[in-house]
Protein backbone atom coordinates (compact mmCIF):
# COMPACT_ATOMS: atom_id res chain seq x y z
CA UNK A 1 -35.37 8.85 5.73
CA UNK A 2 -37.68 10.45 7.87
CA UNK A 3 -38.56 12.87 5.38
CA UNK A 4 -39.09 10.58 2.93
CA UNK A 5 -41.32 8.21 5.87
CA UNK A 6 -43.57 11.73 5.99
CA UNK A 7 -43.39 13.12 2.01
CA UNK A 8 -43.19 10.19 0.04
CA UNK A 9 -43.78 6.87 1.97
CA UNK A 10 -44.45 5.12 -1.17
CA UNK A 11 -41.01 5.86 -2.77
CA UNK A 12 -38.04 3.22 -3.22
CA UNK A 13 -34.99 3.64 -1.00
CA UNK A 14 -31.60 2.63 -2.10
CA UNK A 15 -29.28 3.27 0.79
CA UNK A 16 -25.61 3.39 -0.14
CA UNK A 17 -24.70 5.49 2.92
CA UNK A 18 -21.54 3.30 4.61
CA UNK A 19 -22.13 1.27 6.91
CA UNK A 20 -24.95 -0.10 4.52
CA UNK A 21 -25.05 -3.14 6.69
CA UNK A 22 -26.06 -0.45 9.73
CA UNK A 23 -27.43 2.55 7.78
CA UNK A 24 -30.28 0.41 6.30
CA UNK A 25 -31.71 -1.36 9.40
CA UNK A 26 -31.26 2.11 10.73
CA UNK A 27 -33.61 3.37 8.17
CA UNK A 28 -35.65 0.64 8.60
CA UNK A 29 -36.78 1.10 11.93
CA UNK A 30 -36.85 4.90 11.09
CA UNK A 31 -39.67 3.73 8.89
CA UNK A 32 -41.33 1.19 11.05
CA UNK A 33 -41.76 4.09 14.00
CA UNK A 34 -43.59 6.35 11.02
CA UNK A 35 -45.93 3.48 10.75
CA UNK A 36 -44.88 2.92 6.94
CA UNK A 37 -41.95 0.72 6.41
CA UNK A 38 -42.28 -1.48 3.20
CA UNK A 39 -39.65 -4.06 2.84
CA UNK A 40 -40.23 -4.39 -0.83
CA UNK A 41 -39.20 -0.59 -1.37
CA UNK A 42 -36.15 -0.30 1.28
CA UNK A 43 -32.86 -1.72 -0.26
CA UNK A 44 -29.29 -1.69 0.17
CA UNK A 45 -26.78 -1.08 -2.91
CA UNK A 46 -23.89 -3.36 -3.13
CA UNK A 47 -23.61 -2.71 -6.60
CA UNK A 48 -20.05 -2.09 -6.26
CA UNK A 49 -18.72 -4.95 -4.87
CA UNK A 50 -20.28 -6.78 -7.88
CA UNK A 51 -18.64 -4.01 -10.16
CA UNK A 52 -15.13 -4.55 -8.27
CA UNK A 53 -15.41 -8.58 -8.31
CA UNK A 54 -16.30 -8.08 -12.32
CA UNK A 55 -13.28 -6.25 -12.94
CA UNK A 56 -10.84 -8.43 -10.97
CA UNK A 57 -12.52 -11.29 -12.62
CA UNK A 58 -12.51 -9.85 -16.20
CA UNK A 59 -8.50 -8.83 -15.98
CA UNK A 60 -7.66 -12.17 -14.94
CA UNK A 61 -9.78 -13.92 -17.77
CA UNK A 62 -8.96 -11.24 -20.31
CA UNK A 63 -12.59 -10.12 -20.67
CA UNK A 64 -14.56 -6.65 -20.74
CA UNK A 65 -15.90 -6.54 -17.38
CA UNK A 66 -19.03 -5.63 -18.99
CA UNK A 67 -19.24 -9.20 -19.54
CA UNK A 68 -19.05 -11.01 -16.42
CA UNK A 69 -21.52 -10.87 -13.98
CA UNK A 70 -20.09 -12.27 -10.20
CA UNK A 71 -23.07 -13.16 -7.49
CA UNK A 72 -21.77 -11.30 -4.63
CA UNK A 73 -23.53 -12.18 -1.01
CA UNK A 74 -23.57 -11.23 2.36
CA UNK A 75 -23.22 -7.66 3.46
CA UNK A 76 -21.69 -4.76 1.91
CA UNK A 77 -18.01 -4.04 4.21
CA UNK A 78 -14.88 -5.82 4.56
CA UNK A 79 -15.81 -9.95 5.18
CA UNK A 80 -19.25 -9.55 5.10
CA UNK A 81 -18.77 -9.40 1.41
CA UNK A 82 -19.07 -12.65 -0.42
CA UNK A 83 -18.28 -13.28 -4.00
CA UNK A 84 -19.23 -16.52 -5.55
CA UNK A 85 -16.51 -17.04 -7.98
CA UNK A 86 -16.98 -20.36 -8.70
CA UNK A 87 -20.22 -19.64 -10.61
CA UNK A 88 -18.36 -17.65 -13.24
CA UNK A 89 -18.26 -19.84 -16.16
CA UNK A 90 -14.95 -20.33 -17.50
CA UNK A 91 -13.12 -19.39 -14.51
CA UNK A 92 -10.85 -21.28 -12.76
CA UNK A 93 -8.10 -20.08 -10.07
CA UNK A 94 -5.67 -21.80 -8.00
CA UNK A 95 -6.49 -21.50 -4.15
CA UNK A 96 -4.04 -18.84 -3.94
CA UNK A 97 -5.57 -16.73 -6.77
CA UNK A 98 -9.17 -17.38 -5.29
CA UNK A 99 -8.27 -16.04 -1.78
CA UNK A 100 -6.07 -12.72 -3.36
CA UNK A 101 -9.17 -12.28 -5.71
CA UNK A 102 -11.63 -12.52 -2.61
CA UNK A 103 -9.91 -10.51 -0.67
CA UNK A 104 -9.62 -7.70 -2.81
CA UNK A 105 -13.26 -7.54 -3.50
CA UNK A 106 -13.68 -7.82 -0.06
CA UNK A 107 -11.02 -4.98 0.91
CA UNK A 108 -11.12 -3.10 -2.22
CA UNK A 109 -12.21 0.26 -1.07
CA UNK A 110 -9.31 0.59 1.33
CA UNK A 111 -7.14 0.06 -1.54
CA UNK A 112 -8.32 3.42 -2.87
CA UNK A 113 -8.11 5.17 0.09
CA UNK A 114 -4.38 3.76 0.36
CA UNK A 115 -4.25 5.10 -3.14
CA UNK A 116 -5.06 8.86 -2.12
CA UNK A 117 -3.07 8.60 1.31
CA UNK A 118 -6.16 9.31 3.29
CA UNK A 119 -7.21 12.28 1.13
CA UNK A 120 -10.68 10.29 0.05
CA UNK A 121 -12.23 7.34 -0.84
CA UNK A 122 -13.94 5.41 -3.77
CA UNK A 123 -15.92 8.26 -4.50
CA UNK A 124 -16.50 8.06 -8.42
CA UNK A 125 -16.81 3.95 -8.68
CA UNK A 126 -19.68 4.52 -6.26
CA UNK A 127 -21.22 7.38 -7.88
CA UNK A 128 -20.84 4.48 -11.21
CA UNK A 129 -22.32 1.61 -8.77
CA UNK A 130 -25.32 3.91 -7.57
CA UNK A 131 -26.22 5.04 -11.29
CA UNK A 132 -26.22 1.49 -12.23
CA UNK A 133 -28.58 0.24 -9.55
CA UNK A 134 -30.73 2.89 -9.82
CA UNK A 135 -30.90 2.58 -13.77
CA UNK A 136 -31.93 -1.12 -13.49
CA UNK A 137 -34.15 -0.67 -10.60
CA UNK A 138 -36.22 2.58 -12.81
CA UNK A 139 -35.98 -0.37 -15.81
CA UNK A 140 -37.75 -3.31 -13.23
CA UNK A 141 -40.57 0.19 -12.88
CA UNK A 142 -41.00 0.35 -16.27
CA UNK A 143 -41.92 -3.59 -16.71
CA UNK A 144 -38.06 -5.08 -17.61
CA UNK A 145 -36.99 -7.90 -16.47
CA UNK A 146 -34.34 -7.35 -13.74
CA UNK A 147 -32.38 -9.51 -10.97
CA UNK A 148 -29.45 -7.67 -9.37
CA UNK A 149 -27.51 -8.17 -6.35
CA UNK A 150 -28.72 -6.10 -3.37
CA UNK A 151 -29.13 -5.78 0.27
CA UNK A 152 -32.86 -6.49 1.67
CA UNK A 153 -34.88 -7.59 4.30
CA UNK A 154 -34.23 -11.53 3.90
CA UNK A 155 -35.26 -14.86 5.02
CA UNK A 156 -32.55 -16.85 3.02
CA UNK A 157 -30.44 -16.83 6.36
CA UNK A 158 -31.08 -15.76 9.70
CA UNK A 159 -29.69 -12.46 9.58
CA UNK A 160 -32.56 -10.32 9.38
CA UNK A 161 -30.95 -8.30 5.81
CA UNK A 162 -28.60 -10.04 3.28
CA UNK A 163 -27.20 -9.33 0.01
CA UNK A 164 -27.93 -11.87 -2.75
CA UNK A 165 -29.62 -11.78 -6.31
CA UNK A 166 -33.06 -10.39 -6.28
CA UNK A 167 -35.59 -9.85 -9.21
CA UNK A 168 -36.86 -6.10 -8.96
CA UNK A 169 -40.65 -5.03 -10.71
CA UNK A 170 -43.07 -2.33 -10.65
CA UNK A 171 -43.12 -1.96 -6.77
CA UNK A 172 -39.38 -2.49 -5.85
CA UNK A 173 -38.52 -6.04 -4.16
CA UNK A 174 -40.27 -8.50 -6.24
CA UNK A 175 -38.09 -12.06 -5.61
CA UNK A 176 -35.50 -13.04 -3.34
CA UNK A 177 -33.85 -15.94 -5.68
CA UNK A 178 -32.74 -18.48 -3.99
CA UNK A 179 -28.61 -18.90 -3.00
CA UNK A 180 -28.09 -22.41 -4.27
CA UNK A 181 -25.41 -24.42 -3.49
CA UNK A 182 -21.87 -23.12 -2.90
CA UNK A 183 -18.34 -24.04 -2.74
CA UNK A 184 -16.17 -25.42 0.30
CA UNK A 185 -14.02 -22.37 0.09
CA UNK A 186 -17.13 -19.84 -0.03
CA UNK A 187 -19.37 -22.26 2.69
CA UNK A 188 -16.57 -21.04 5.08
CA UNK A 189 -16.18 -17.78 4.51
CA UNK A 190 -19.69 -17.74 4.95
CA UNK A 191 -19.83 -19.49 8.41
CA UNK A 192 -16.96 -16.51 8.94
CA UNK A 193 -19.21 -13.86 7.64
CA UNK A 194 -22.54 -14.37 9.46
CA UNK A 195 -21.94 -13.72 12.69
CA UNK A 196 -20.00 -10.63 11.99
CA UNK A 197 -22.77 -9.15 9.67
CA UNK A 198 -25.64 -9.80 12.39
CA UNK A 199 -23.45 -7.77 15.14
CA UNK A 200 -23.37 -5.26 12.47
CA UNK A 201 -27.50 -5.58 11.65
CA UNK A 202 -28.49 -5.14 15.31
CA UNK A 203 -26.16 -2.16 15.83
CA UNK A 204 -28.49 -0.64 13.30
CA UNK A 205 -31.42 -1.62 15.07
CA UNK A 206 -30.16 -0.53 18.57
């Protein structure tokens, strides 16, 4: 990052790094200190816990999971992540279903690491999740329209970054969309999430 503050302070910055919900207020004030932070060009990807929450959605609904498209909120590690399942249209799950299916977005990459025994981690659905942001984010540069879940300086709550669907353009950040209105079940695990993703934000900044 500080390279990038010095050589190219004009550039876009997609952090996927772990702990995004650290690394990218990290790199924020990284930026600030050079005297050339942009919040419109610093983002977080959480690409991946949209692609995870469209595949556990698509098996269960018998789709391609090229075909569902799940809001996912919040931050980008364990209950910080928030998928908004009830906006999937044509979905429906018992409250048993909705918790295992929220949960395993939420947990998902320890499931791989279980997977290996320790010997690694979601490596290649990463790699996947980075070429996709990146791909939409060059098509928003070229003029496309674009809204995609990622991890940005935000006023929607007060945690200074959040996850939620933004519309990209020709100089990064364009739009924060607004959150809308969600379900019981996700209101709480937002009032669960919050707190824990702020702790998380101001370790960055410290």
């Amino acid at each position: 990052v500080e390279g990038c503050a010095e050589y190219c302070p004009d550039a876009m910055i997609a952090i996927i790094s772990n702990p995004v919900n650290s690394t990218v207020p990290i790199a924020a004030e990284v930026l600030k200190k050079a005297g050339v932070y942009n919040p419109k060009k610093l983002v977080g990807v959480t690409t991946l816990d949209v692609c995870r929450a469209n595949t556990f959605v698509a098996n269960s609904l018998g789709k391609d999971p090229k075909d569902v498209n799940v809001t996912v909120i919040g931050g980008h590690a364990g209950i910080t992540i928030l998928p908004l399942f009830s906006r999937v249209e044509g979905a429906t799950f018992t409250d048993e279903e909705l918790e295992a299916i929220t949960v395993r977005t939420q947990f998902g990459g320890d499931e791989v690491v279980a997977a290996k025994a320790g010997a690694g981690s979601a490596t290649l659905s990463m790699a996947y999740a980075g070429y996709v942001f990146t791909e939409n984010a060059l098509k928003a540069m070229r003029g496309e329209d674009i809204v995609q879940c990622a991890y940005v300086e935000s006023d929607l709550t007060d945690a200074e970054f959040f996850a939620s669907p933004v519309k990209f353009g020709k100089d990064g950040v364009e739009e924060i969309l607004p959150l809308g209105e969600l379900s019981d079940y996700e209101q709480s695990w937002f009032d669960k999430m919050l707190p824990d993703l702020k702790k998380q934000i101001q370790k960055g900044v410290d």
